[in-house]
C-alpha atoms as a PDB file:
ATOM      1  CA  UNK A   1      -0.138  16.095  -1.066  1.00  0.00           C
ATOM      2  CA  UNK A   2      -2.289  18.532  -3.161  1.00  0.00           C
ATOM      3  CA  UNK A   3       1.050  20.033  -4.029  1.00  0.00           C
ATOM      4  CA  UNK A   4       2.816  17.608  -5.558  1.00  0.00           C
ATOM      5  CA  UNK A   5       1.883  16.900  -9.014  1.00  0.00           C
ATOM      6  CA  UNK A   6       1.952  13.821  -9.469  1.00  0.00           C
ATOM      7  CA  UNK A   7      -0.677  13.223  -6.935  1.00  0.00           C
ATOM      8  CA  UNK A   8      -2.787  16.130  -8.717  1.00  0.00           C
ATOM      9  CA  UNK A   9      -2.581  13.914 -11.751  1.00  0.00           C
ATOM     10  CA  UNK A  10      -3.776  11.284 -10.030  1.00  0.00           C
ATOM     11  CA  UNK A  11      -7.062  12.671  -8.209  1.00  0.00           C
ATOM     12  CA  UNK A  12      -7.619  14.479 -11.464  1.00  0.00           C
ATOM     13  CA  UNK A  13      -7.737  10.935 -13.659  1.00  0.00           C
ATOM     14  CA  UNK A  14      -9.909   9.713 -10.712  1.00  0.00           C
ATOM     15  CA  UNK A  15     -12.125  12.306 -10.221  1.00  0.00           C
ATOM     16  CA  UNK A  16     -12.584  12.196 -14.404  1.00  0.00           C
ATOM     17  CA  UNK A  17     -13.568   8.643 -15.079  1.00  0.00           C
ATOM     18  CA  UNK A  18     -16.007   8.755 -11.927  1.00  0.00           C
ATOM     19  CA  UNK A  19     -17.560  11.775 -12.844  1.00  0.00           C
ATOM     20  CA  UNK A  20     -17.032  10.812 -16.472  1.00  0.00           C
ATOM     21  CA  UNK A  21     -19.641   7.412 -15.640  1.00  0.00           C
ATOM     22  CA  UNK A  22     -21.967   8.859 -12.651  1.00  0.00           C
ATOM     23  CA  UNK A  23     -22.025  12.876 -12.048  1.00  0.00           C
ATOM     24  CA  UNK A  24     -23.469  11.684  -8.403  1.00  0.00           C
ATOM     25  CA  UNK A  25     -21.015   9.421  -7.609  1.00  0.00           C
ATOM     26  CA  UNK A  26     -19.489   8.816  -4.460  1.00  0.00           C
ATOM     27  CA  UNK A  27     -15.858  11.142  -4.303  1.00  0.00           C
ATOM     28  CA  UNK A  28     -12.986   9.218  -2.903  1.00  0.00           C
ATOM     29  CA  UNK A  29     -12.782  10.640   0.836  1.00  0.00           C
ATOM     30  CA  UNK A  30      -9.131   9.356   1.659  1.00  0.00           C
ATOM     31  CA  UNK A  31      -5.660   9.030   0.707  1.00  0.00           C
ATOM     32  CA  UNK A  32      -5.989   5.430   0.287  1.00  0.00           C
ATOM     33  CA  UNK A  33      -9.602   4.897  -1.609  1.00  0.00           C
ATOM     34  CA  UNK A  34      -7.849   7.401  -4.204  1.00  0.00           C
ATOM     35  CA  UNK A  35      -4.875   5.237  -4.810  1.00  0.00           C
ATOM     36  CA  UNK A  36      -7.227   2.157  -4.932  1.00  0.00           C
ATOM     37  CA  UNK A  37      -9.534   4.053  -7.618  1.00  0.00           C
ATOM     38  CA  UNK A  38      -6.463   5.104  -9.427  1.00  0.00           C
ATOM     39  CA  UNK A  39      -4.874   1.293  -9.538  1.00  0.00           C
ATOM     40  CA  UNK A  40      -8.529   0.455 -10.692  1.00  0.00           C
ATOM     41  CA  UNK A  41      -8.789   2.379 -13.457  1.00  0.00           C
ATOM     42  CA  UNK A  42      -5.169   1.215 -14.618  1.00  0.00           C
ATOM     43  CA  UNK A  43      -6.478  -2.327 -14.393  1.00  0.00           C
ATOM     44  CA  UNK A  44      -9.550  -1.244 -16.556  1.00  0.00           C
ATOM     45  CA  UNK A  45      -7.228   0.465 -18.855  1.00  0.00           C
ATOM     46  CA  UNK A  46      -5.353  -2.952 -19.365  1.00  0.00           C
ATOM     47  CA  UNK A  47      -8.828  -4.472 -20.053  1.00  0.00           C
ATOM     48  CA  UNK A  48      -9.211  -2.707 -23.024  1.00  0.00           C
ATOM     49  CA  UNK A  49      -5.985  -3.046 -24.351  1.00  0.00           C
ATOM     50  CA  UNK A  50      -6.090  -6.947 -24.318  1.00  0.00           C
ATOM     51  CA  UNK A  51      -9.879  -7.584 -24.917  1.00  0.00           C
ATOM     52  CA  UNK A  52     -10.138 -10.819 -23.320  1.00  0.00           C
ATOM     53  CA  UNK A  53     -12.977 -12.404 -23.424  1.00  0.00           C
ATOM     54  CA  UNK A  54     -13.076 -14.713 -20.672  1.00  0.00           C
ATOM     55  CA  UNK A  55     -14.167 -12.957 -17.372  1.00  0.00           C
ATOM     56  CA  UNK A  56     -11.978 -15.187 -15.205  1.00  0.00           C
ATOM     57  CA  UNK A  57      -8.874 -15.305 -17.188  1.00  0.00           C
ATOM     58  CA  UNK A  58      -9.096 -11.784 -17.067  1.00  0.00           C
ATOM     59  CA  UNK A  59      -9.097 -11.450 -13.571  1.00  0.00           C
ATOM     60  CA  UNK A  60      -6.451 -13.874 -12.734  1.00  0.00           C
ATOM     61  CA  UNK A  61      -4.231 -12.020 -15.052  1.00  0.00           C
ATOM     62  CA  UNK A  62      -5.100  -8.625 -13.427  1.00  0.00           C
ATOM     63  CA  UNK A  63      -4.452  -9.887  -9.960  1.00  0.00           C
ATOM     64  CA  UNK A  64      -1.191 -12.386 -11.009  1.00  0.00           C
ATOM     65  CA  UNK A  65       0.311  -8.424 -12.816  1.00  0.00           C
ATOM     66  CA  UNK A  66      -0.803  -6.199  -9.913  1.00  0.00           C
ATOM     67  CA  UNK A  67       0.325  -9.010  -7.151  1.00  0.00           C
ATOM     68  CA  UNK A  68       3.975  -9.267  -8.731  1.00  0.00           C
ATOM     69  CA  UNK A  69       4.421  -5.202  -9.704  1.00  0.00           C
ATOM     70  CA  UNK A  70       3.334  -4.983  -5.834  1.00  0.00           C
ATOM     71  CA  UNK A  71       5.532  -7.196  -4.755  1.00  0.00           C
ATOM     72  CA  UNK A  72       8.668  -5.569  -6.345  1.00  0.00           C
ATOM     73  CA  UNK A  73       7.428  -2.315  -4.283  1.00  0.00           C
ATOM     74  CA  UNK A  74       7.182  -4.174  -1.568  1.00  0.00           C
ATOM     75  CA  UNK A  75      10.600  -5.425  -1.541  1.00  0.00           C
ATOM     76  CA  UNK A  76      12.368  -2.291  -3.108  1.00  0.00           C
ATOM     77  CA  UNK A  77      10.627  -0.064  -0.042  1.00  0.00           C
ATOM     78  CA  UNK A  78      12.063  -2.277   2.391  1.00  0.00           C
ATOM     79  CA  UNK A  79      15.869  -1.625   0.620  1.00  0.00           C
ATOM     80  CA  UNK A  80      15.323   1.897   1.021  1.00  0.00           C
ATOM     81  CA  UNK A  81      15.248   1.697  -2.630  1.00  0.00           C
ATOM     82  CA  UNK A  82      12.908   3.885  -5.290  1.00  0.00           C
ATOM     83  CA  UNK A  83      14.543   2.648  -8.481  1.00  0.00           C
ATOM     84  CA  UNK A  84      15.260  -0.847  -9.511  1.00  0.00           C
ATOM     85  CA  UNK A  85      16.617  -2.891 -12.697  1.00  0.00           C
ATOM     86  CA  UNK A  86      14.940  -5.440 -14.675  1.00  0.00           C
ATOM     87  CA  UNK A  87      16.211  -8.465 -12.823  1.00  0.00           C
ATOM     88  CA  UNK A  88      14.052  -7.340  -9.715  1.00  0.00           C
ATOM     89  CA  UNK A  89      11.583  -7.404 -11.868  1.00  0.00           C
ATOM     90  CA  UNK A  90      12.091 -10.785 -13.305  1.00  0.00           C
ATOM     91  CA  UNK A  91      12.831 -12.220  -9.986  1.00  0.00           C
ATOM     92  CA  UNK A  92       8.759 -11.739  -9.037  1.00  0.00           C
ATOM     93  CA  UNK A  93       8.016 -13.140 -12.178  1.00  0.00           C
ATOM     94  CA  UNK A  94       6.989 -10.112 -14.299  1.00  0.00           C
ATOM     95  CA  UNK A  95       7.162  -9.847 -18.085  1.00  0.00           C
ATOM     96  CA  UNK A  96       8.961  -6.843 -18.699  1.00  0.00           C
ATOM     97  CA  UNK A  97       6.405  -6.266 -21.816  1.00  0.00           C
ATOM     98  CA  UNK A  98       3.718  -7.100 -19.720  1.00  0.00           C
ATOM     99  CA  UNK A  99       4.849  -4.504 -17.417  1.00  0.00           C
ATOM    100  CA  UNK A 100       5.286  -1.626 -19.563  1.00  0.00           C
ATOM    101  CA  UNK A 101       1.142  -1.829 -19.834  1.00  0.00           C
ATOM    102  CA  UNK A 102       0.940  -0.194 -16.890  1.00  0.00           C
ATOM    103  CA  UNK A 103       2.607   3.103 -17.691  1.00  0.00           C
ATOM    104  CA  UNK A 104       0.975   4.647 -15.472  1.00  0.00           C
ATOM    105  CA  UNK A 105       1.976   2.792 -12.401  1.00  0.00           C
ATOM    106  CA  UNK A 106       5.364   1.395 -13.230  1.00  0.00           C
ATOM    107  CA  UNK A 107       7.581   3.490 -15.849  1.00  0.00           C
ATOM    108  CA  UNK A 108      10.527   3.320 -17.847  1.00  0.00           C
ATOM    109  CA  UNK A 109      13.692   5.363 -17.631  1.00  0.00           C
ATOM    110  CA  UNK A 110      17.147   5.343 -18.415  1.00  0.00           C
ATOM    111  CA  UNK A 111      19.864   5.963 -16.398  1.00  0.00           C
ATOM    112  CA  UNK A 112      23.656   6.141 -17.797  1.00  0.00           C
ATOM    113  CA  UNK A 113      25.847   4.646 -15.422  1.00  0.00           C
ATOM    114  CA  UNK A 114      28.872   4.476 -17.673  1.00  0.00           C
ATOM    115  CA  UNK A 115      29.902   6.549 -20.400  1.00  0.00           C
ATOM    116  CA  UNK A 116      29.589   3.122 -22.735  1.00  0.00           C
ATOM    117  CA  UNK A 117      26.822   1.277 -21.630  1.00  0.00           C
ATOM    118  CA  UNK A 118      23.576   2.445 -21.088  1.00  0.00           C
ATOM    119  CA  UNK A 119      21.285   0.219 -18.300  1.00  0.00           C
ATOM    120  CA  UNK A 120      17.446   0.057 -17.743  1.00  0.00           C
ATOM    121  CA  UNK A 121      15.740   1.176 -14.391  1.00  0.00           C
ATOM    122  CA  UNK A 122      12.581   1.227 -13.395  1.00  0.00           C
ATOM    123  CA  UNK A 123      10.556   3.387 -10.936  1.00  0.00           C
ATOM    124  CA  UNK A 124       6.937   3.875 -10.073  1.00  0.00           C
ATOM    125  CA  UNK A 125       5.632   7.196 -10.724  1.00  0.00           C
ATOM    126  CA  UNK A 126       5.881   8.448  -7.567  1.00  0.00           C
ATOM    127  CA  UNK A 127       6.917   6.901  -3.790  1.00  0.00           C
ATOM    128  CA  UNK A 128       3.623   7.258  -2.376  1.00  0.00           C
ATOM    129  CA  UNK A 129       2.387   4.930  -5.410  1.00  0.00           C
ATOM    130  CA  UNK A 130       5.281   2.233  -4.417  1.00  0.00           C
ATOM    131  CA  UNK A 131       3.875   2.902  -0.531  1.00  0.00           C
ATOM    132  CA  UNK A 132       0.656   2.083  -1.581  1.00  0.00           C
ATOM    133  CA  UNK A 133       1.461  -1.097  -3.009  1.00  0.00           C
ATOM    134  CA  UNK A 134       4.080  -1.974  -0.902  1.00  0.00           C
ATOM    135  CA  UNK A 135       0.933  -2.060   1.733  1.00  0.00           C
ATOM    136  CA  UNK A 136      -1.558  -3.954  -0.586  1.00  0.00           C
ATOM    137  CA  UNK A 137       1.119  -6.645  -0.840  1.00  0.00           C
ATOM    138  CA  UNK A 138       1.703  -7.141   2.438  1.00  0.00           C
ATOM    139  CA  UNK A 139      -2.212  -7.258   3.459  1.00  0.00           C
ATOM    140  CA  UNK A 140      -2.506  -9.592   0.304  1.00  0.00           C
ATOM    141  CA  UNK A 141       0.317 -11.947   1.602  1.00  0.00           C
ATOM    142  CA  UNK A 142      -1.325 -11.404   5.379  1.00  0.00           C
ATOM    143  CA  UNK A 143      -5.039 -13.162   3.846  1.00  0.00           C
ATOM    144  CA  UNK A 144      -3.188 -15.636   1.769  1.00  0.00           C
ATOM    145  CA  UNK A 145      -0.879 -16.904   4.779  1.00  0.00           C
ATOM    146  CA  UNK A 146       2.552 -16.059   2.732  1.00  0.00           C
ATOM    147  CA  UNK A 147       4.014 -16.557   5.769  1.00  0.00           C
ATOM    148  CA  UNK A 148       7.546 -16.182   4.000  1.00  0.00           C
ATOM    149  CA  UNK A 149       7.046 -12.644   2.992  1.00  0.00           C
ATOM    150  CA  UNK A 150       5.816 -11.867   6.562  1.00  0.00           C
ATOM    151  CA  UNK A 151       8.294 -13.818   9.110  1.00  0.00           C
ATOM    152  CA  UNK A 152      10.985 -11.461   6.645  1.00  0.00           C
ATOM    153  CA  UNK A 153       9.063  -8.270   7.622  1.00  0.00           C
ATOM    154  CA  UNK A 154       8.906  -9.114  10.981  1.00  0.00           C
ATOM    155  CA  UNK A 155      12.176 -10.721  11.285  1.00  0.00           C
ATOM    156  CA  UNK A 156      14.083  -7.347  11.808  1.00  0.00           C
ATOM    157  CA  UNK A 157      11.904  -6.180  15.259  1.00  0.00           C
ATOM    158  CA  UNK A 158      14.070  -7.410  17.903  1.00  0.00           C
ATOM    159  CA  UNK A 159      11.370  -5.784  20.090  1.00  0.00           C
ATOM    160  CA  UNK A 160       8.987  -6.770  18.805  1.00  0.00           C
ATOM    161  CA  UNK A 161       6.365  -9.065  20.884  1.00  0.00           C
ATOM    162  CA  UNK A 162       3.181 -10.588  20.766  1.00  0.00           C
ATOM    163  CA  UNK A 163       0.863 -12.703  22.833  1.00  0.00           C
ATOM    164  CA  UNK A 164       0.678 -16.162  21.074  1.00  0.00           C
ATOM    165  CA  UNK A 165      -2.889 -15.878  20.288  1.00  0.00           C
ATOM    166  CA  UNK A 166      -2.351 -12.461  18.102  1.00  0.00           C
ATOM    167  CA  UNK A 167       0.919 -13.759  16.277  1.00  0.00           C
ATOM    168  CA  UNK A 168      -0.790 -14.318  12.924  1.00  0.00           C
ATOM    169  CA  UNK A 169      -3.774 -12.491  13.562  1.00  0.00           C
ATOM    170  CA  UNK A 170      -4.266  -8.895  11.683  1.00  0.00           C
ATOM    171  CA  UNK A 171      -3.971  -6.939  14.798  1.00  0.00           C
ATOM    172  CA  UNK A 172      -0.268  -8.541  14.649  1.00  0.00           C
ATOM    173  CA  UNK A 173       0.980  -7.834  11.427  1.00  0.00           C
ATOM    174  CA  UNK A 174      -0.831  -4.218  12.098  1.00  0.00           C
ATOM    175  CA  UNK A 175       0.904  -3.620  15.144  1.00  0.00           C
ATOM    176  CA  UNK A 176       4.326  -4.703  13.762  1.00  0.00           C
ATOM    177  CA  UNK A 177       3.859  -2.395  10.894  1.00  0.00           C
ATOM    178  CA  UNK A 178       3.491   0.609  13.410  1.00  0.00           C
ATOM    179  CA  UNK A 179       6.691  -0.920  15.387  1.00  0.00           C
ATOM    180  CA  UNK A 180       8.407  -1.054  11.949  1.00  0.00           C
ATOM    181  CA  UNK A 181       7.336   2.430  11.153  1.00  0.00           C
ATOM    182  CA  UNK A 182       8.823   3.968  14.408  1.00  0.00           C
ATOM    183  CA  UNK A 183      11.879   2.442  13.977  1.00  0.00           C
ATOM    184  CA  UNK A 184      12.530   3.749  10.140  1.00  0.00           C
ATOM    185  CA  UNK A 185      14.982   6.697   9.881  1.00  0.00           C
ATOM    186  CA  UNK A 186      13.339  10.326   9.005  1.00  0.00           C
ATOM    187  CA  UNK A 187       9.484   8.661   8.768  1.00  0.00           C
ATOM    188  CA  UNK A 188      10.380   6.667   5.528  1.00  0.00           C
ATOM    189  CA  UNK A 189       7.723   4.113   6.127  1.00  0.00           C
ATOM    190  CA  UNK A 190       4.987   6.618   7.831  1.00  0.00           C
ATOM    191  CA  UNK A 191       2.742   6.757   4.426  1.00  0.00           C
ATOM    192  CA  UNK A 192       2.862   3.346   4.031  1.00  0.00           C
ATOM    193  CA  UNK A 193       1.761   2.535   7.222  1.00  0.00           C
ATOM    194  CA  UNK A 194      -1.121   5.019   6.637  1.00  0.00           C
ATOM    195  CA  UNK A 195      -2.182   2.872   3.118  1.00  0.00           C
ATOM    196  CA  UNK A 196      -1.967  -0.560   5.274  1.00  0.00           C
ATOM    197  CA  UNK A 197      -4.170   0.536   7.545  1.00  0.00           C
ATOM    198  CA  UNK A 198      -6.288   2.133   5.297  1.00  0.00           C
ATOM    199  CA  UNK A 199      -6.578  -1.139   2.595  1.00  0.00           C
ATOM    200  CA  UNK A 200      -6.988  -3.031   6.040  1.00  0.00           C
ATOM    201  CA  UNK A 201     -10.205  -1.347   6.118  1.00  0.00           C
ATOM    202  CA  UNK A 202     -13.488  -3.750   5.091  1.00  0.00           C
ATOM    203  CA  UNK A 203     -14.686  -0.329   2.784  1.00  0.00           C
ATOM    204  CA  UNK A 204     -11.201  -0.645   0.914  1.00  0.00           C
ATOM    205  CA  UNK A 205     -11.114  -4.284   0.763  1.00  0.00           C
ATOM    206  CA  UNK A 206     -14.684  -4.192  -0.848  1.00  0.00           C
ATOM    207  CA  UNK A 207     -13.224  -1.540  -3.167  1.00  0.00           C
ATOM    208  CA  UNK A 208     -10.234  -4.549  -3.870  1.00  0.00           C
ATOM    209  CA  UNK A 209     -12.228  -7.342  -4.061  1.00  0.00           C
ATOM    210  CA  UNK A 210     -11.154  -8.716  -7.233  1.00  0.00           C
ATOM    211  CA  UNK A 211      -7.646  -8.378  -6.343  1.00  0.00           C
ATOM    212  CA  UNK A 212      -7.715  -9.731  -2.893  1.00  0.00           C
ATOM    213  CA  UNK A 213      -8.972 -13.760  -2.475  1.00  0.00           C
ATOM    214  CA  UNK A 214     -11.029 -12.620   0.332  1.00  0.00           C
ATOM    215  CA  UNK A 215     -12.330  -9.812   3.159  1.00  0.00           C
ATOM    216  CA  UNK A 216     -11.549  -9.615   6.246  1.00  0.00           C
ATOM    217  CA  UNK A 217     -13.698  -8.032   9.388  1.00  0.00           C
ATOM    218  CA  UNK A 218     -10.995  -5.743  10.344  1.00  0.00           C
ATOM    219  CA  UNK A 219     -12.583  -3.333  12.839  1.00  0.00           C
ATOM    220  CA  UNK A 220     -11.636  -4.969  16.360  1.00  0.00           C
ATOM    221  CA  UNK A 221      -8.005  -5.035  14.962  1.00  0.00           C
ATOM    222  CA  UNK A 222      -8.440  -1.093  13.687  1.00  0.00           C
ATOM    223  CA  UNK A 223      -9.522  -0.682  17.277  1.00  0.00           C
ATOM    224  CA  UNK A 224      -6.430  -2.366  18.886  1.00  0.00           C
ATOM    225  CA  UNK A 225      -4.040  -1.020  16.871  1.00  0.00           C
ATOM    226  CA  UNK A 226      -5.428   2.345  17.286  1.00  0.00           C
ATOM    227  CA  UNK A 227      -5.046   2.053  21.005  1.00  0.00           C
ATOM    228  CA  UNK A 228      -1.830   0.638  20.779  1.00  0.00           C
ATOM    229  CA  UNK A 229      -0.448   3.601  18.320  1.00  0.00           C
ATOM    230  CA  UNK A 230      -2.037   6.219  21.021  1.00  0.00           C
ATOM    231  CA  UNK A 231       0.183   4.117  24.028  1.00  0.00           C
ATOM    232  CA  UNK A 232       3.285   4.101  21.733  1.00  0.00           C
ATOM    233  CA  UNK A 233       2.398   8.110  21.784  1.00  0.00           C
ATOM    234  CA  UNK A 234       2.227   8.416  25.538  1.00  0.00           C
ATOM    235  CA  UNK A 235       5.597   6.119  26.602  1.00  0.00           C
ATOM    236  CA  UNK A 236       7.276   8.446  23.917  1.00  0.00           C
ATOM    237  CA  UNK A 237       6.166  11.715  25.623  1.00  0.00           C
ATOM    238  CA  UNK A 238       6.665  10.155  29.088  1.00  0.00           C
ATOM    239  CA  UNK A 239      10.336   8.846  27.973  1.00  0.00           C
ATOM    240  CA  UNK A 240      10.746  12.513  26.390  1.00  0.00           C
ATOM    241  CA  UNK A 241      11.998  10.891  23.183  1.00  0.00           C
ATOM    242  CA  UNK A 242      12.362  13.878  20.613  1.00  0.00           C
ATOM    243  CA  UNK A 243      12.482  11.210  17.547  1.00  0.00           C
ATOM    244  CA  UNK A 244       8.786  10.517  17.422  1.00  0.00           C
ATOM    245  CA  UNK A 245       7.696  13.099  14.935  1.00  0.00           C
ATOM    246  CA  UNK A 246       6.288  10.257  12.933  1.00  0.00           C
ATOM    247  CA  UNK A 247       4.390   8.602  15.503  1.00  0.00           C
ATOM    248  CA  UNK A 248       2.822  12.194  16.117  1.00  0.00           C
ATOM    249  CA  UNK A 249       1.851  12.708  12.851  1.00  0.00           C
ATOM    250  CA  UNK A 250      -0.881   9.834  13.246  1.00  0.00           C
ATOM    251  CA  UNK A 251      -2.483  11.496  16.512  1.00  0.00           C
ATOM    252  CA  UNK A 252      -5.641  13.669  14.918  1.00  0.00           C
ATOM    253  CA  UNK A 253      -6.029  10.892  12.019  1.00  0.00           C
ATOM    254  CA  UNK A 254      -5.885   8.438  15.105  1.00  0.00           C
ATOM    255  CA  UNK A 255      -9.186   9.865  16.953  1.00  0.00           C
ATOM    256  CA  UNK A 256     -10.780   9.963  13.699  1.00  0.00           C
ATOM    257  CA  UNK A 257     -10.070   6.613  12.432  1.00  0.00           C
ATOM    258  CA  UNK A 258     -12.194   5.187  15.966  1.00  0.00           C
ATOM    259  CA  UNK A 259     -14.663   7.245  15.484  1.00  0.00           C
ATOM    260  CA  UNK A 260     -15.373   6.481  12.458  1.00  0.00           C
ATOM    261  CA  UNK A 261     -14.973   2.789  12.949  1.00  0.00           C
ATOM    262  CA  UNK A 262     -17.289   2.915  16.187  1.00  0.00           C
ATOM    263  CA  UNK A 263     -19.713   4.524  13.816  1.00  0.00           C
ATOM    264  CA  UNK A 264     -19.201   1.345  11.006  1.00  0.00           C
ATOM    265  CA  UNK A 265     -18.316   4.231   8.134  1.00  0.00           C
ATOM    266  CA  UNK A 266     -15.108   5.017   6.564  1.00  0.00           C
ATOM    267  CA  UNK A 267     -12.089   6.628   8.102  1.00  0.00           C
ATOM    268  CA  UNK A 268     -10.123   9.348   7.250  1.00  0.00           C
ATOM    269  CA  UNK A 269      -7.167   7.252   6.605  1.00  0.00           C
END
């Protein structure tokens, strides 16, 4: 990651404004607190811009903006898709104006696709920022119970099975991410099933806490999922399936994540 630029960019901002406020403050360890600082300081950014004045307002507009820009990464990841036109935008309910706030998430380009007529699309600045909120929406629509948004992730794994009792629990939707994952062509959704198990976390969701409705205790479902990623690991080997690449990739972050868990501090997801 440290070379792409984009990312550079991004843990530079970060590591500015935290620095910038506290020269002892606490450095993002992870991938995913990053990304959550970075979104933060957009949202901050968008405070300042607008000036209102009422506390509450202000936070239902930040979390109605960032809910519907995530949701349009959500469903454009799932396409296959990095680019997208201003009706996907309009069909989760975002202003287009409103949008163009956050130019740092979510930015304008043009792309000629006749010789005549000349068509807005949209991108985030980078994948990893659409994987990242791609993963927030689906934990968001996992503690608000939009079960609509998660019977259509799960809908596509025909192998996919769970015990009754863990069907709408977080260890479920955790576990059919890393089902999901496997089955994706070339690793596509790897990174994002790194972020949704790293905003999963309770230390991330306190970091989110005035986007999300609520937190969740999370750790017994880190735990299981953990397991279940190293079992995945060993019926691959046993099976000698060469297309697990992905699935390997999470082995060292994998022994790391339960020990840290066991040890109630933050992974290294």
């Amino acid at each position: 990651m440290c070379h792409i630029p984009v990312f550079c960019w991004i843990s530079s901002t970060v590591l500015q404004k935290l620095l910038e406020e506290d020269l002892r403050a606490e450095i993002p360890q992870t991938l995913t607190e990053m990304y959550i600082h970075f979104l933060l300081i957009q949202i901050n950014m968008r405070k300042q811009k607008y000036e209102e004045r009422d506390p509450e307002k202000l936070l239902q507009s930040n979390r109605e903006v960032i809910v519907k820009l995530a949701e349009v990464a959500f469903k454009q990841l799932m396409k296959g898709n990095v680019m997208f036109y201003e009706e996907d935008l309009i069909e989760s309910g975002i202003d287009v104006t409103d949008a163009s706030v956050y130019s740092g998430i979510c930015t304008e380009i043009f792309k000629q696709e006749s010789v005549i007529h000349q068509r807005k699309v949209y991108s985030f600045i980078h994948l990893s920022v659409q994987e990242f909120l791609a993963a927030f929406y689906l934990f968001y629509c996992y503690l608000t119970t939009n079960k609509e948004s998660l019977h259509e992730f799960r809908s596509s794994l025909c192998k996919f099975r769970l015990y009754r009792s863990d069907k709408d629990s977080l260890y479920g939707l955790l576990r059919s991410a890393v089902d999901k994952a496997l089955e994706s062509k070339n690793g596509r959704l790897d990174l994002f099933l790194r972020f949704l198990l790293g905003v999963s976390l309770e230390s991330n969701q306190r970091l989110l806490q005035d986007l999300l409705t609520h937190t969740e205790n999370s750790s017994e479902s880190i735990s299981r999922t953990t397991q279940y990623i190293k079992d995945k690991i060993k019926d691959d080997s046993d099976d000698d399936d060469d297309d697990n690449d992905g699935v390997e990739l999470y082995v060292v972050e994998i022994d790391m994540l339960k020990k840290k868990t066991t040890q109630k501090t933050k992974s290294r997801w």
